[in-house]
Protein backbone atom coordinates (compact mmCIF):
# COMPACT_ATOMS: atom_id res chain seq x y z
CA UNK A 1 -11.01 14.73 -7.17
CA UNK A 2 -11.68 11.04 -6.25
CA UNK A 3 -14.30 8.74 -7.75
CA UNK A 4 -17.17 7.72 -5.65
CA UNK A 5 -18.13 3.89 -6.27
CA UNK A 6 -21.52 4.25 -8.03
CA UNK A 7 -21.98 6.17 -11.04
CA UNK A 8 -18.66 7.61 -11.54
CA UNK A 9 -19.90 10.55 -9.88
CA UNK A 10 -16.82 12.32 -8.31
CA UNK A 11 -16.82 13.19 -4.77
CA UNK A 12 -14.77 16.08 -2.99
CA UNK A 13 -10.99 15.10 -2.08
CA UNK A 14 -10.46 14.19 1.75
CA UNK A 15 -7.54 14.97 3.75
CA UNK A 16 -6.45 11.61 3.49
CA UNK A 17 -6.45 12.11 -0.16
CA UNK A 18 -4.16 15.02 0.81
CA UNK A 19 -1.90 13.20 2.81
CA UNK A 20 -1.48 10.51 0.36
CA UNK A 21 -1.00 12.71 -2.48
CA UNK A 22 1.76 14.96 -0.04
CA UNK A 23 3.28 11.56 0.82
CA UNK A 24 2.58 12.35 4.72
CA UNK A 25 0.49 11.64 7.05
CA UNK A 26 -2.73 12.92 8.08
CA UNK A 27 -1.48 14.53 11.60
CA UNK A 28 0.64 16.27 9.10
CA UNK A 29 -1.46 17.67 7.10
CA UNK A 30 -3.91 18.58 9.91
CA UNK A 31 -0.93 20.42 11.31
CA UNK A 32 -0.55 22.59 8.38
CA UNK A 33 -4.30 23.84 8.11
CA UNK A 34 -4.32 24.71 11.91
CA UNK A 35 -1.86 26.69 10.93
CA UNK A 36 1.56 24.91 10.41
CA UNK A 37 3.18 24.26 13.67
CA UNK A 38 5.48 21.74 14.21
CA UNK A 39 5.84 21.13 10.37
CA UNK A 40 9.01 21.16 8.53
CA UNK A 41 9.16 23.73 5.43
CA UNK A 42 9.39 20.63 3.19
CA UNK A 43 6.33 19.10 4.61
CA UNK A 44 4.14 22.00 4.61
CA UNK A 45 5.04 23.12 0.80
CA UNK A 46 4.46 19.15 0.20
CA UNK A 47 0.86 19.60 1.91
CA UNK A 48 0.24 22.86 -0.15
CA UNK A 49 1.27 21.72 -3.33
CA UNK A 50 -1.10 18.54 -2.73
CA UNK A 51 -4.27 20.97 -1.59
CA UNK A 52 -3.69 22.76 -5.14
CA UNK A 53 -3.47 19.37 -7.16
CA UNK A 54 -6.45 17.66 -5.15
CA UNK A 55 -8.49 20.82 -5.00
CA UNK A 56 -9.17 20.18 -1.23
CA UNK A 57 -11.29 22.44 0.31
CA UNK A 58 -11.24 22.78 4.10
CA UNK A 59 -14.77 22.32 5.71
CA UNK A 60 -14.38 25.12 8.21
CA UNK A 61 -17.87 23.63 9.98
CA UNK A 62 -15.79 20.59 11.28
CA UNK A 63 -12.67 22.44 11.92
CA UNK A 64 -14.47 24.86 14.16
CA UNK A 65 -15.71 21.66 16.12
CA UNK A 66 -12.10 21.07 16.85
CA UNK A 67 -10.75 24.24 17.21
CA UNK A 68 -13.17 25.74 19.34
CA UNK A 69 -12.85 28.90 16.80
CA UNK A 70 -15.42 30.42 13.65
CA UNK A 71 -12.77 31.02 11.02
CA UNK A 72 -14.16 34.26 10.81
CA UNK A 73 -13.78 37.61 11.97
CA UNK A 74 -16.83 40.63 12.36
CA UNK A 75 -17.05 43.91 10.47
CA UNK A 76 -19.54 46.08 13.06
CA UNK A 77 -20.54 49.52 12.28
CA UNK A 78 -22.40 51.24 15.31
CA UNK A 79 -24.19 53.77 13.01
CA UNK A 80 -27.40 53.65 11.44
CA UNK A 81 -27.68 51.81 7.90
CA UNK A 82 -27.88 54.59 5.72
CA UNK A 83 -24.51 56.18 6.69
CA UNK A 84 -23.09 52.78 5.24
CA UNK A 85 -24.28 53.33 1.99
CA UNK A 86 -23.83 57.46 2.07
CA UNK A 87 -20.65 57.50 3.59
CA UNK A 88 -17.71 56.19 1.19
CA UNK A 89 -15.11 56.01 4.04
CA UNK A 90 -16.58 52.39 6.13
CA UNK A 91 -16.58 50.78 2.04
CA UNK A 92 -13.00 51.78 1.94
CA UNK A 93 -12.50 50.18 5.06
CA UNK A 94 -14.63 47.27 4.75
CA UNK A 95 -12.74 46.32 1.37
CA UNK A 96 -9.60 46.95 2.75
CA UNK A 97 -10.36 44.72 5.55
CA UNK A 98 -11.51 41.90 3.30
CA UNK A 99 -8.81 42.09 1.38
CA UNK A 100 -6.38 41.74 4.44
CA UNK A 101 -8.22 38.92 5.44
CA UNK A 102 -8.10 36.97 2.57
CA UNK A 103 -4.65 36.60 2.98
CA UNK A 104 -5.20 34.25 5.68
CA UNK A 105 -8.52 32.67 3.84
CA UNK A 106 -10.45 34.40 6.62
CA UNK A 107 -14.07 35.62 5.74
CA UNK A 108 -15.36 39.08 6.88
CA UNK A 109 -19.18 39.30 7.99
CA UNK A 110 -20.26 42.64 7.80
CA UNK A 111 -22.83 43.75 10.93
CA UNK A 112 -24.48 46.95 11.09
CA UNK A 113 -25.79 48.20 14.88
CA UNK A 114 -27.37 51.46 14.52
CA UNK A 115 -29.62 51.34 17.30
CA UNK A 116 -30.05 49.71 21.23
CA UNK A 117 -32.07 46.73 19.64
CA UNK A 118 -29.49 45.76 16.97
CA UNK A 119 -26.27 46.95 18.63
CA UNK A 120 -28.00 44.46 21.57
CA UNK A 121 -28.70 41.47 19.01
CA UNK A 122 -25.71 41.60 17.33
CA UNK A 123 -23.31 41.67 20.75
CA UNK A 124 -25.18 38.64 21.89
CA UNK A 125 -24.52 36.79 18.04
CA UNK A 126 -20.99 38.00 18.57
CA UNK A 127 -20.36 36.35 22.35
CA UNK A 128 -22.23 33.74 21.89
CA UNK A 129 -18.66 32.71 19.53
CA UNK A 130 -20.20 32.78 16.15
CA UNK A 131 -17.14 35.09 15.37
CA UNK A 132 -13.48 34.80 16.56
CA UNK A 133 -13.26 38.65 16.69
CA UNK A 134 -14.18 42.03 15.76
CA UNK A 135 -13.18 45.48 13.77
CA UNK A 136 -15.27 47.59 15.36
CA UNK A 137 -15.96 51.04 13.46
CA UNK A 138 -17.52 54.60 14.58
CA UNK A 139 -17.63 53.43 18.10
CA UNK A 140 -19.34 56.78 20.03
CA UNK A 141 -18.84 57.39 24.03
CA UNK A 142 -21.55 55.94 25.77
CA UNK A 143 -21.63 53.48 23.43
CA UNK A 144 -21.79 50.03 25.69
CA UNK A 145 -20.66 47.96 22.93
CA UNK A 146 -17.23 48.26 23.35
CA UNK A 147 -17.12 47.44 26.68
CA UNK A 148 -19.18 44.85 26.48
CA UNK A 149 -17.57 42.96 24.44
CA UNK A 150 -13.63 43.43 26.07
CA UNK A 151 -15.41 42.22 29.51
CA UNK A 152 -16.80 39.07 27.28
CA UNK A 153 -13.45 38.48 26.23
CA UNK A 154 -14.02 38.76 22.75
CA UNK A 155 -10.74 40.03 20.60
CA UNK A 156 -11.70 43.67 19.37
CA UNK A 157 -9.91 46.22 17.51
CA UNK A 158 -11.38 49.57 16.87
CA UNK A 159 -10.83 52.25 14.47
CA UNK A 160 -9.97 55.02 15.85
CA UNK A 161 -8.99 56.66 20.08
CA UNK A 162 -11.91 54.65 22.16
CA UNK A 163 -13.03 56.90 24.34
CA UNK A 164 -13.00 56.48 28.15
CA UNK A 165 -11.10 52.25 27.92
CA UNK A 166 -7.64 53.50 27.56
CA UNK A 167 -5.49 50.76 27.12
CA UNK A 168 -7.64 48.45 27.58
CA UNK A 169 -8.65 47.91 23.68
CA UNK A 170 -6.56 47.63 20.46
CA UNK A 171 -7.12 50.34 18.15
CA UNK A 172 -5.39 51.71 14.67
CA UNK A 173 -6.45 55.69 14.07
CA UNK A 174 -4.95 58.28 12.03
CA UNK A 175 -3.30 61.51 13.57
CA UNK A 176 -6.79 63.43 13.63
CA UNK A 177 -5.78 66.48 15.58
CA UNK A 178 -2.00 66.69 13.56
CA UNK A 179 -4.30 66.42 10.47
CA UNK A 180 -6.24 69.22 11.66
CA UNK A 181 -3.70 71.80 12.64
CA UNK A 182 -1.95 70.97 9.21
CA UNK A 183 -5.41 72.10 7.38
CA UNK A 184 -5.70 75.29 9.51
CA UNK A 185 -2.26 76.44 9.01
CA UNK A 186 -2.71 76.03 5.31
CA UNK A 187 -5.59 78.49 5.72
CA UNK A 188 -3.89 80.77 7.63
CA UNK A 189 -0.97 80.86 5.46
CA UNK A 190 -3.61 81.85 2.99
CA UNK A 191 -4.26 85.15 4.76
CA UNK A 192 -7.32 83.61 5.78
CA UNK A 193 -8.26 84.48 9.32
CA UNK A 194 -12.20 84.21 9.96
CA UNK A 195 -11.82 80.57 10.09
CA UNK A 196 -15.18 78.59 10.41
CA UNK A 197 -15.60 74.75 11.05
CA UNK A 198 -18.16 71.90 11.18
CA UNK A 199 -16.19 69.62 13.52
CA UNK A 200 -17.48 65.73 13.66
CA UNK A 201 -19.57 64.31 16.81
CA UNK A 202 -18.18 65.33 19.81
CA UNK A 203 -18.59 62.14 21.35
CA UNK A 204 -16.18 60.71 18.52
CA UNK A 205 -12.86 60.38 19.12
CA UNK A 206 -12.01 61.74 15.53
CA UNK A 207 -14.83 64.96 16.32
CA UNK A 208 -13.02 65.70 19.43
CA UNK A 209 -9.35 65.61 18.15
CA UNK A 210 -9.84 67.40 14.96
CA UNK A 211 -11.63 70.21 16.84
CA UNK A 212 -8.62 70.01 19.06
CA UNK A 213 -6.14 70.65 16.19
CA UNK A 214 -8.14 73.52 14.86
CA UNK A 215 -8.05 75.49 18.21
CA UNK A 216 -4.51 74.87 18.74
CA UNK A 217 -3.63 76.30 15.63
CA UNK A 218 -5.43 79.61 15.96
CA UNK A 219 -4.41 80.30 19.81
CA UNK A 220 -0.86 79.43 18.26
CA UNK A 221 -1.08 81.87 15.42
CA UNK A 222 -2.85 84.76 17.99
CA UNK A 223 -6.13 84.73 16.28
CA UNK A 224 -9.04 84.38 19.28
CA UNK A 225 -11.37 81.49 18.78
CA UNK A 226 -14.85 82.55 17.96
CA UNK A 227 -17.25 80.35 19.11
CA UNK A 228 -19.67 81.30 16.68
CA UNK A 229 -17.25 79.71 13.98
CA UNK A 230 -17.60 76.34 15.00
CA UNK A 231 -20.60 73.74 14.81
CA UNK A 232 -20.56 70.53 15.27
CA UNK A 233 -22.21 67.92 12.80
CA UNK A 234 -22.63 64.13 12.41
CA UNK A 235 -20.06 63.54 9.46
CA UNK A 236 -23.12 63.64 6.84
CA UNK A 237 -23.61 65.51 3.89
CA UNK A 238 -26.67 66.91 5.26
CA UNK A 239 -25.38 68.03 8.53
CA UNK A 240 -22.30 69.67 6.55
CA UNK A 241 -24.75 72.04 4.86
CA UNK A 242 -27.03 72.38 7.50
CA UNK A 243 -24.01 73.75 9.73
CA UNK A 244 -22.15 76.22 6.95
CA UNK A 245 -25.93 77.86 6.89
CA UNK A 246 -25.70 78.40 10.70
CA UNK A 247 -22.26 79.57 10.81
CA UNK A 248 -22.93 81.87 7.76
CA UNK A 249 -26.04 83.27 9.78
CA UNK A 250 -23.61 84.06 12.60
CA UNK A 251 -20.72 85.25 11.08
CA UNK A 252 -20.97 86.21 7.63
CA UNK A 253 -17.51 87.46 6.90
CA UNK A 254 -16.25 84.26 7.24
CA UNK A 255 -13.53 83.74 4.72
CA UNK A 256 -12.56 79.77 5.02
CA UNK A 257 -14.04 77.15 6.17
CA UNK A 258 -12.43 73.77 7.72
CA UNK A 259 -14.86 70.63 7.49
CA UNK A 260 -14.28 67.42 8.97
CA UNK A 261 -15.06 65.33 6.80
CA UNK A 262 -15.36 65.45 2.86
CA UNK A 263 -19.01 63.88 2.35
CA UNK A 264 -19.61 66.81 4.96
CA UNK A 265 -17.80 69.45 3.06
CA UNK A 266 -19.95 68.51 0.11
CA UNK A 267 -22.68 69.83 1.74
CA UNK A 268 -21.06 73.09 3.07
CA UNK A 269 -20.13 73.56 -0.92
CA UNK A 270 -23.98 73.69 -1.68
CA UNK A 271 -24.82 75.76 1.17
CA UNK A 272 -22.00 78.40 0.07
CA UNK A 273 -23.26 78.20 -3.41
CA UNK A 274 -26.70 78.87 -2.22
CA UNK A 275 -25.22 81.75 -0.50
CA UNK A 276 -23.56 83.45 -3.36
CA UNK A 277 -20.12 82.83 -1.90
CA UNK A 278 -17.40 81.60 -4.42
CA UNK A 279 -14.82 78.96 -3.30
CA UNK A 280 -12.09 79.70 -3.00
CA UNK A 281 -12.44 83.53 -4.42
CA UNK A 282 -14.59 84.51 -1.31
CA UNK A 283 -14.54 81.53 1.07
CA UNK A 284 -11.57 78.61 1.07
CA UNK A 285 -12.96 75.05 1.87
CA UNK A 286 -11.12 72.42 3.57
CA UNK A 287 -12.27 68.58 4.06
CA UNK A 288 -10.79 65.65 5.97
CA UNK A 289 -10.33 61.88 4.93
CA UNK A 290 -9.56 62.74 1.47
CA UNK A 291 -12.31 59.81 0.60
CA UNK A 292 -14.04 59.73 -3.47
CA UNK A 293 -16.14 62.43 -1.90
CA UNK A 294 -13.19 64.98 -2.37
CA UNK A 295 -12.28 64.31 -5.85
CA UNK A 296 -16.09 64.68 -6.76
CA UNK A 297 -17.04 68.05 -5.49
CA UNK A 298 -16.68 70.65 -7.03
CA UNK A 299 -14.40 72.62 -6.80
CA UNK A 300 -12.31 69.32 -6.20
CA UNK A 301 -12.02 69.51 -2.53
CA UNK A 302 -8.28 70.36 -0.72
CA UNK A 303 -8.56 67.64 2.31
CA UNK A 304 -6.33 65.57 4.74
CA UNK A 305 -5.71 62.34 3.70
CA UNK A 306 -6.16 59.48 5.95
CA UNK A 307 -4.22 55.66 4.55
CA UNK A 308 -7.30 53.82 4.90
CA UNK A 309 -5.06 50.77 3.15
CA UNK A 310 -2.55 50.93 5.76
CA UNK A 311 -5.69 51.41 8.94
CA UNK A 312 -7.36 47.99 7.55
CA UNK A 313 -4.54 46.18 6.98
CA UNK A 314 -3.00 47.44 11.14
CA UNK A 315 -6.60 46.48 12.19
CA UNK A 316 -6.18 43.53 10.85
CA UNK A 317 -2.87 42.69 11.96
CA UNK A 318 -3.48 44.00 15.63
CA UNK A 319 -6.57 41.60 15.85
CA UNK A 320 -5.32 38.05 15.00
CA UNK A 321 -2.28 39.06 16.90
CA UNK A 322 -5.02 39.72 19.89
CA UNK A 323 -6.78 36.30 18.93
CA UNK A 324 -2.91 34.53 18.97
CA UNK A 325 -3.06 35.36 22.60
CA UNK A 326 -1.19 38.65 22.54
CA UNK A 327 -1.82 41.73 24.48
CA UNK A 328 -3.72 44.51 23.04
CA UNK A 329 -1.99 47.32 21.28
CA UNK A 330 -2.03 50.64 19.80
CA UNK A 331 -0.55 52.17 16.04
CA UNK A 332 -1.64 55.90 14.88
CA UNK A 333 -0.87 56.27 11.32
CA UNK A 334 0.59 60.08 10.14
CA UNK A 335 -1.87 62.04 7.72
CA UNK A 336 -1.30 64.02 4.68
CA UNK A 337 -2.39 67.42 3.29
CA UNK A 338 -3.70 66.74 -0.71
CA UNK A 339 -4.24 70.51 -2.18
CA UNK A 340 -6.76 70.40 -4.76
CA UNK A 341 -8.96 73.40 -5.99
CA UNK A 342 -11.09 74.10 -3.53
CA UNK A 343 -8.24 76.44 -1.64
């Protein structure tokens, strides 16, 4: 820290204080914060090592001046609030994000959109450039948002398939419907064969594959899908039991049930209990995302395991490749079947 004139009082270090502690010169050490080009190794470990002794801290404000760029990047969530707090899944992912980021000292603002007011506000704080791009999360068809932002030329990555741009916009998603036909044939190979399921949204990407992978499976194995077996719901706890009730109404010799999500297959669990029906003695239960959700019901749910550490840090990765100037680009990460209890 350097010593202001009057008081003693210290003042924060400068970048020429940097540079003359690196033994360089300030073009050099601007270099290496706008990210090291044209910099020799020597000079940029020089320049680091000076940062840590000096305790320089980069004012991002004047950078972005210069740059043209926010230094940061925007978490947005197109569902209502409460899902954020309810659902553990977007935590996972907004920590994993974070952390990701941090690795280039890049901050993550988290924006929730749950209706056409917000999701409206927010895309007009977003092109207006007070973020250098966005993870965008439980993006729905129909949903403008998207869209709206690739034709603003804003650098987006979504998690999971978008639905209806194709190509057009990065995205990292797990194999939903190979997820899905691993579940069901691990309930078939139970000798189960009045499979039910409460798929997601079908305007989802991950509703629509995973109901995919269920029917599949079945037509493969010869047993005839029964429409009363499936529901749909809107990956809530709530909707979970609210659909197991219906399909229990309408087909009560069902013997397993395959839920698309674990926070939903918590609430099929109550409605079964309700019900009388044991798990797994009279009906086997099977979740998806294998989130904290899974390991908390009870029994401890059997689920498909999606690498939430390995989706952040590809979403990551994809988007400051995107905001480097490069093309956008798809990954789709394998699942895993976790057999727990409730099987």
């Amino acid at each position: 820290m350097t010593m202001s004139n009057t008081g003693g009082r210290r003042k924060p270090p400068t970048i020429h204080d940097v540079a003359r502690e690196a033994g360089v010169s300030r073009g050099t050490v601007s270099r290496v914060l706008n990210g090291g080009h044209y910099v020799s190794p020597t000079a940029q470990e020089a320049v680091n090592a000076a940062i840590r002794r000096t305790g320089y801290v980069v004012n991002r404000h004047a950078r972005s001046l210069i740059t043209g760029r926010s230094d940061s990047i925007g978490f947005l969530l197109t569902e209502p609030q409460e899902r954020f707090f309810e659902d553990p899944n977007f935590n996972v992912l907004l920590s994993g994000c974070t952390q990701a980021l941090a690795a280039h000292d890049i901050p993550l603002l988290l924006m929730l959109a749950g209706t056409r007011d917000e999701r409206r506000r927010i895309t007009r704080y977003i092109t207006a450039g007070h973020v250098d791009g966005v993870l965008l999360v439980s993006s729905h068809s129909g949903d403008p948002v998207a869209e709206e932002l690739r034709e603003a030329g804003v650098p987006l990555v979504q998690c999971g398939k978008p639905m209806g741009l194709g190509a057009k916009v990065s995205y990292v998603a797990a194999d939903d419907r190979d997820g899905a036909r691993d579940m069901v044939r691990h309930l078939l190979s139970l000798g189960r064969r009045r499979i039910g399921m409460v798929s997601g949204p079908l305007d989802t990407p991950g509703g629509v594959d995973r109901l995919a992978g269920y029917k599949e499976v079945l037509t493969e194995a010869g047993v005839e899908i029964d429409e009363r077996l499936v529901v749909s719901g809107d990956y809530s706890r709530a909707s979970g039991e609210a659909g197991t009730e219906r399909l229990l109404a309408r087909a009560p010799d069902m013997d397993a049930l395959f839920v698309a999500s674990d926070l939903m297959a918590q609430g099929a669990l109550t409605a079964l209990r309700r019900a009388g029906r044991r798990v797994p003695e009279d009906v086997s239960v099977g979740g998806f995302d294998d989130s904290s959700a899974a390991t908390e019901a009870t029994p401890a749910l059997t689920t498909v395991r999606q690498p939430y550490d390995r989706i952040s840090a590809e979403m990551v990765r994809l988007l400051l490749a995107q905001i480097g100037g490069e093309d956008p680009a798809a990954v789709i990460l394998p699942t895993e079947l976790v057999k727990r209890e409730s099987t």
